[in-house]
C-alpha atoms as a PDB file:
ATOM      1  CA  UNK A   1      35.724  11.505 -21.107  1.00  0.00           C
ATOM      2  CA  UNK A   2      33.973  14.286 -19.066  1.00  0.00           C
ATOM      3  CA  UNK A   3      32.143  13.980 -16.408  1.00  0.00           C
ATOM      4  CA  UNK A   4      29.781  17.204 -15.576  1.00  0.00           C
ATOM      5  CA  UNK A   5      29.314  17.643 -12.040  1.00  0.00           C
ATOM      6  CA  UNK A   6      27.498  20.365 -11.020  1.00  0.00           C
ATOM      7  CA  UNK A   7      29.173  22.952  -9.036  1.00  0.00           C
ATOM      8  CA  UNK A   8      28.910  26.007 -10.968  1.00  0.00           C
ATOM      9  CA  UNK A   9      25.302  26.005 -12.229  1.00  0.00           C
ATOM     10  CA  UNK A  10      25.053  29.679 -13.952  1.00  0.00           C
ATOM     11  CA  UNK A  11      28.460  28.203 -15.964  1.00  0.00           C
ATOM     12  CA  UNK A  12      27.301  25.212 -16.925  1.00  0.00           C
ATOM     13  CA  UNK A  13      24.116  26.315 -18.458  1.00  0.00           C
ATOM     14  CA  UNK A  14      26.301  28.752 -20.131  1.00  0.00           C
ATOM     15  CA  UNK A  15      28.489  26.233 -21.835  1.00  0.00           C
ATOM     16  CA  UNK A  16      25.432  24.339 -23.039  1.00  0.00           C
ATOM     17  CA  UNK A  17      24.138  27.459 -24.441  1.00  0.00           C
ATOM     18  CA  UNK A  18      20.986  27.605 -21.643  1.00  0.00           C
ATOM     19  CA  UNK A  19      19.851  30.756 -20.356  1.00  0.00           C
ATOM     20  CA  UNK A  20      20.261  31.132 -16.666  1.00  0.00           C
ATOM     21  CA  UNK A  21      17.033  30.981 -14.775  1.00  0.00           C
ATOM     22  CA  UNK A  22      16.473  30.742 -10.907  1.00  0.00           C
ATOM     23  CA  UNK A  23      14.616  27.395 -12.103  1.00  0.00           C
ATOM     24  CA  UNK A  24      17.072  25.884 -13.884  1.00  0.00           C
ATOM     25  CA  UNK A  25      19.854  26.652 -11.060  1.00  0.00           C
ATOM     26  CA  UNK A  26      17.705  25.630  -8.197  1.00  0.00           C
ATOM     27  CA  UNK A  27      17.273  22.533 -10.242  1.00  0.00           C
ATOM     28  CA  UNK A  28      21.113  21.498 -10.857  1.00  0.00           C
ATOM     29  CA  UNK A  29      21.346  22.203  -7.420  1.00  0.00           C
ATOM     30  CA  UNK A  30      18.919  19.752  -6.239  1.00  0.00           C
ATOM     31  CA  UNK A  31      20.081  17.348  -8.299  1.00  0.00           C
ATOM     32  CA  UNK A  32      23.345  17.616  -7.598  1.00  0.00           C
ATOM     33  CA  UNK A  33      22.162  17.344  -3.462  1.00  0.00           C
ATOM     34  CA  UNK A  34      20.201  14.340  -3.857  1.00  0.00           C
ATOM     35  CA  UNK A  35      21.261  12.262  -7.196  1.00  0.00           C
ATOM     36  CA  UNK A  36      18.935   9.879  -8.543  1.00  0.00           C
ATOM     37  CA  UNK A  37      15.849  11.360  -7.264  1.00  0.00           C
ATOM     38  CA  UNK A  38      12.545  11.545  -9.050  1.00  0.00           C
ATOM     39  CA  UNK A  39      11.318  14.557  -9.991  1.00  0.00           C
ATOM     40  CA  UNK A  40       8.746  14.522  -7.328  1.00  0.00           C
ATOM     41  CA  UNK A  41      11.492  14.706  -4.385  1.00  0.00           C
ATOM     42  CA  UNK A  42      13.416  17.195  -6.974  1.00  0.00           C
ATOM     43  CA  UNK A  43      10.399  19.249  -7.148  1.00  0.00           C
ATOM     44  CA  UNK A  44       9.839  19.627  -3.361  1.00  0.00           C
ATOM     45  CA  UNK A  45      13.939  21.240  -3.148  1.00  0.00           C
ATOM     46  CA  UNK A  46      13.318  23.449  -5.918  1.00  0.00           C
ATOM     47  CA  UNK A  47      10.475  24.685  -3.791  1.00  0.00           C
ATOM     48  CA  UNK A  48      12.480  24.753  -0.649  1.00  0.00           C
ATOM     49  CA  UNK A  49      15.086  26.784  -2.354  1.00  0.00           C
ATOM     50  CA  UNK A  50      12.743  29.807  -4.038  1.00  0.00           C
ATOM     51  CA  UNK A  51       9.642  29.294  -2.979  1.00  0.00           C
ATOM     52  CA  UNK A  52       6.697  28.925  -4.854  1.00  0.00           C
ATOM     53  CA  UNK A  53       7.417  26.740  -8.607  1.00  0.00           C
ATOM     54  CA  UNK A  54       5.114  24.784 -10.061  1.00  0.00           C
ATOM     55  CA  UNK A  55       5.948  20.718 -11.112  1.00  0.00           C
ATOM     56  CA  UNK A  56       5.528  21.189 -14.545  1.00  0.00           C
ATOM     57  CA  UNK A  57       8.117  23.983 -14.549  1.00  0.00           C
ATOM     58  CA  UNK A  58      10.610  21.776 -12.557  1.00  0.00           C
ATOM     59  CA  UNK A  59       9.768  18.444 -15.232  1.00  0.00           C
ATOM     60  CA  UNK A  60      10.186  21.122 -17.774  1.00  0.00           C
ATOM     61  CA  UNK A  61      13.902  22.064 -16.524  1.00  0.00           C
ATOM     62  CA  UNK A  62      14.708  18.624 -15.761  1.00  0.00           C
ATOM     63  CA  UNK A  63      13.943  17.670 -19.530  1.00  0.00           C
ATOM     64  CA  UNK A  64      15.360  20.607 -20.566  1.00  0.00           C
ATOM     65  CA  UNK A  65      18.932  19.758 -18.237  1.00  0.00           C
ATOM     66  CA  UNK A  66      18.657  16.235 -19.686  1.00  0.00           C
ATOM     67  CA  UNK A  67      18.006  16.661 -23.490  1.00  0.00           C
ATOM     68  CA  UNK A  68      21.133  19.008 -23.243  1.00  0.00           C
ATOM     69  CA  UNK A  69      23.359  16.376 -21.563  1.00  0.00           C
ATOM     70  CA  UNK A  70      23.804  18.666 -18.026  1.00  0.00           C
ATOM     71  CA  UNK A  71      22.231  16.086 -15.941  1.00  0.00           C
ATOM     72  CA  UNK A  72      21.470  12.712 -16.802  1.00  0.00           C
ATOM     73  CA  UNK A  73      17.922  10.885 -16.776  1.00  0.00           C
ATOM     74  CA  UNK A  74      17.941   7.126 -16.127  1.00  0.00           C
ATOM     75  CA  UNK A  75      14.734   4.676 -16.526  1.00  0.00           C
ATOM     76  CA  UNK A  76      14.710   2.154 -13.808  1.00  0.00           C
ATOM     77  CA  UNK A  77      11.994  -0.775 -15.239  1.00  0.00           C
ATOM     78  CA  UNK A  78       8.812  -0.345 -13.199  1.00  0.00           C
ATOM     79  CA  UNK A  79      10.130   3.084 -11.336  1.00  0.00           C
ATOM     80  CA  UNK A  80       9.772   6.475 -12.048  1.00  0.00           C
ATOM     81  CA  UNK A  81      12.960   8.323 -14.241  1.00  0.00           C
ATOM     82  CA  UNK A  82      15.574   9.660 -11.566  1.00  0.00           C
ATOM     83  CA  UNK A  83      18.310  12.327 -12.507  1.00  0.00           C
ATOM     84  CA  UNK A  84      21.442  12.511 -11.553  1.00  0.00           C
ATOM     85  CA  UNK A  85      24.276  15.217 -12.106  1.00  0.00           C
ATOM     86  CA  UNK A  86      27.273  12.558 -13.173  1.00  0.00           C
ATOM     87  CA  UNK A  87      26.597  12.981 -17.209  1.00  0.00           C
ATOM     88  CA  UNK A  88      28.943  12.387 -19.821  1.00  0.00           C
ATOM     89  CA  UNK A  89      30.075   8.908 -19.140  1.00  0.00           C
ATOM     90  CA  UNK A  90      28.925   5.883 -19.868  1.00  0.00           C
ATOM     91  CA  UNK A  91      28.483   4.417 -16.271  1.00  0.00           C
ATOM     92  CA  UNK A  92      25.779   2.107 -14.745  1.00  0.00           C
ATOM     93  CA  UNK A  93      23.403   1.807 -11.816  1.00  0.00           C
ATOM     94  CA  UNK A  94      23.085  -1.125  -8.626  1.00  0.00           C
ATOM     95  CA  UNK A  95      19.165  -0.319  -7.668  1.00  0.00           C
ATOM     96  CA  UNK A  96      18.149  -2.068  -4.545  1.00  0.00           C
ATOM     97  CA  UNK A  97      14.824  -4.151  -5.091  1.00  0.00           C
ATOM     98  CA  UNK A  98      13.890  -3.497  -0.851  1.00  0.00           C
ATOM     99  CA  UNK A  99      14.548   0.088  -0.412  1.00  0.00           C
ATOM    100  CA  UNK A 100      15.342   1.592  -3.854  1.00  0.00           C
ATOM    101  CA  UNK A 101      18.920   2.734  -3.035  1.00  0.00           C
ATOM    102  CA  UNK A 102      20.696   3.892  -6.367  1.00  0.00           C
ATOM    103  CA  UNK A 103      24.272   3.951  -6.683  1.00  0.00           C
ATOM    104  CA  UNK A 104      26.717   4.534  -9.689  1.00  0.00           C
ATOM    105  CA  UNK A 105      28.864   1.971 -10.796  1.00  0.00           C
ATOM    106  CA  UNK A 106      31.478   2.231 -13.232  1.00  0.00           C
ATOM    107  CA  UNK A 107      31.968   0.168 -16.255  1.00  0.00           C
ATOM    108  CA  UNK A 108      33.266  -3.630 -15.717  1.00  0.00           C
ATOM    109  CA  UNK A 109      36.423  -3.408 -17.868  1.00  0.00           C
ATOM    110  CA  UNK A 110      38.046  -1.114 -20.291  1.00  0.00           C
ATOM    111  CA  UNK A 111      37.137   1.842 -21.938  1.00  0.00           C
ATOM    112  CA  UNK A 112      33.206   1.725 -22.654  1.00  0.00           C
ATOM    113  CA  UNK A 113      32.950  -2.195 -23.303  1.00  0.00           C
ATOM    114  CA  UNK A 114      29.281  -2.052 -23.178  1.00  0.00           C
ATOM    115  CA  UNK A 115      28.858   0.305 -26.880  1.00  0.00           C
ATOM    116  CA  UNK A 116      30.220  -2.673 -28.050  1.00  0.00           C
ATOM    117  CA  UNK A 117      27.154  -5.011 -29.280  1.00  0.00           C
ATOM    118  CA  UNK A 118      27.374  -8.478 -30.582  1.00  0.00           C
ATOM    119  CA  UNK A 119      25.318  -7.195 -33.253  1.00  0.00           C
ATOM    120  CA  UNK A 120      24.703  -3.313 -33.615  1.00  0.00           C
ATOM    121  CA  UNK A 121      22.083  -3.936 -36.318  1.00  0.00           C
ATOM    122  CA  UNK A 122      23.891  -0.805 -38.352  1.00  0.00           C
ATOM    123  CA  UNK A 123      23.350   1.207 -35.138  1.00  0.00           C
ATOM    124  CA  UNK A 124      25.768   4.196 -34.504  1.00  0.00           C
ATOM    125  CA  UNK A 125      25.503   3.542 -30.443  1.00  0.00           C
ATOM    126  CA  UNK A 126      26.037   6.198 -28.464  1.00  0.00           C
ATOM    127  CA  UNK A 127      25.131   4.995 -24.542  1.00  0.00           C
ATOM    128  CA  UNK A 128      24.125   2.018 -22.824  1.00  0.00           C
ATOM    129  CA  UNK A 129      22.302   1.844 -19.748  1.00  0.00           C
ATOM    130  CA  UNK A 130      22.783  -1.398 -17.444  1.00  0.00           C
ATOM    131  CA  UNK A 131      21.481  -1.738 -14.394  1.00  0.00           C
ATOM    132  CA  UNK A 132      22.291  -4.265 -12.027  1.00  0.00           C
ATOM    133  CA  UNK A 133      19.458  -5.190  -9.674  1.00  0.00           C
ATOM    134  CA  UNK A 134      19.898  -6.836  -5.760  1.00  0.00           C
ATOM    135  CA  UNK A 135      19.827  -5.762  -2.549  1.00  0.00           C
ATOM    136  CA  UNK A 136      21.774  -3.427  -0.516  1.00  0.00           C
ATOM    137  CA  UNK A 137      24.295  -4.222   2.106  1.00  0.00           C
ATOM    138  CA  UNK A 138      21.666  -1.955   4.493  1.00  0.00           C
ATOM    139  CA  UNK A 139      18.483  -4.194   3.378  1.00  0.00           C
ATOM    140  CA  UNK A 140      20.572  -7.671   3.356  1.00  0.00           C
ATOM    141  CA  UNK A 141      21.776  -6.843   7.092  1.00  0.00           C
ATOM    142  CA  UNK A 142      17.583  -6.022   8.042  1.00  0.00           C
ATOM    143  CA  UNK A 143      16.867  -9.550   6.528  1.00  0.00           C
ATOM    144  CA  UNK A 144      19.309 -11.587   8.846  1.00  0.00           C
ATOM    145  CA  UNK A 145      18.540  -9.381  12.050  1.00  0.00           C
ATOM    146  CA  UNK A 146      14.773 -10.353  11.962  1.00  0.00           C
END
């Protein structure tokens, strides 16, 4: 298993056969600052970084970064897509349902238990995405102080 972390952004583009842009680094950057943002709050560090970059060029990059398996884009029902730098794995998500706090959690048991399916349907599966919903330890504390 390997887990992509970004810490050397013109390298890793490299080894996924990208060409190195001040977008694209200022991108892997911000993701790898503030994993699972949207690309809203990604946007708005891109800019902080080099100045003047449009959204589209930063959703661009980001699906770009994704499709290539640099950074990883997960689909929260009902949420915007967030990205995160921790590709390569097959772990999962806790989402709060108050605040929207992500965190990564790692499979249950064993090695990848989730690709296998009680029925694959003649699917080759590759990835499975679970996310377990509740409430953070933060937003569960708020509730009993009030």
């Amino acid at each position: 298993m390997i887990v992509l972390s970004v810490r050397e952004p013109a390298e890793l583009l490299r080894q996924h056969g990208l060409s190195i842009t001040a977008q694209r680094i200022a991108v892997l950057r911000a993701v790898a600052n503030r994993p699972h943002s949207t690309a809203d709050v990604l946007t708005e560090d891109v800019r902080a970084e080099i100045g003047v970059v449009s959204r589209q060029s930063v959703y661009s990059a980001l699906g770009i970064l994704a499709d290539k398996g640099v950074i990883r884009r997960i689909q929260p029902a009902g949420s915007p897509a967030l990205y995160e730098d921790r590709a390569g794995d097959n772990h999962h998500h806790l989402i709060c349902r108050t605040c929207g706090k992500t965190v990564d959690v790692d499979c249950a048991v064993g090695q990848r238990p989730c690709l296998t399916a009680s029925d694959d349907a003649g699917f080759q599966i590759d990835e499975a995405e679970v996310i377990y919903w509740g409430t953070c330890p933060k937003c569960l504390e708020a509730r009993t102080d009030g």
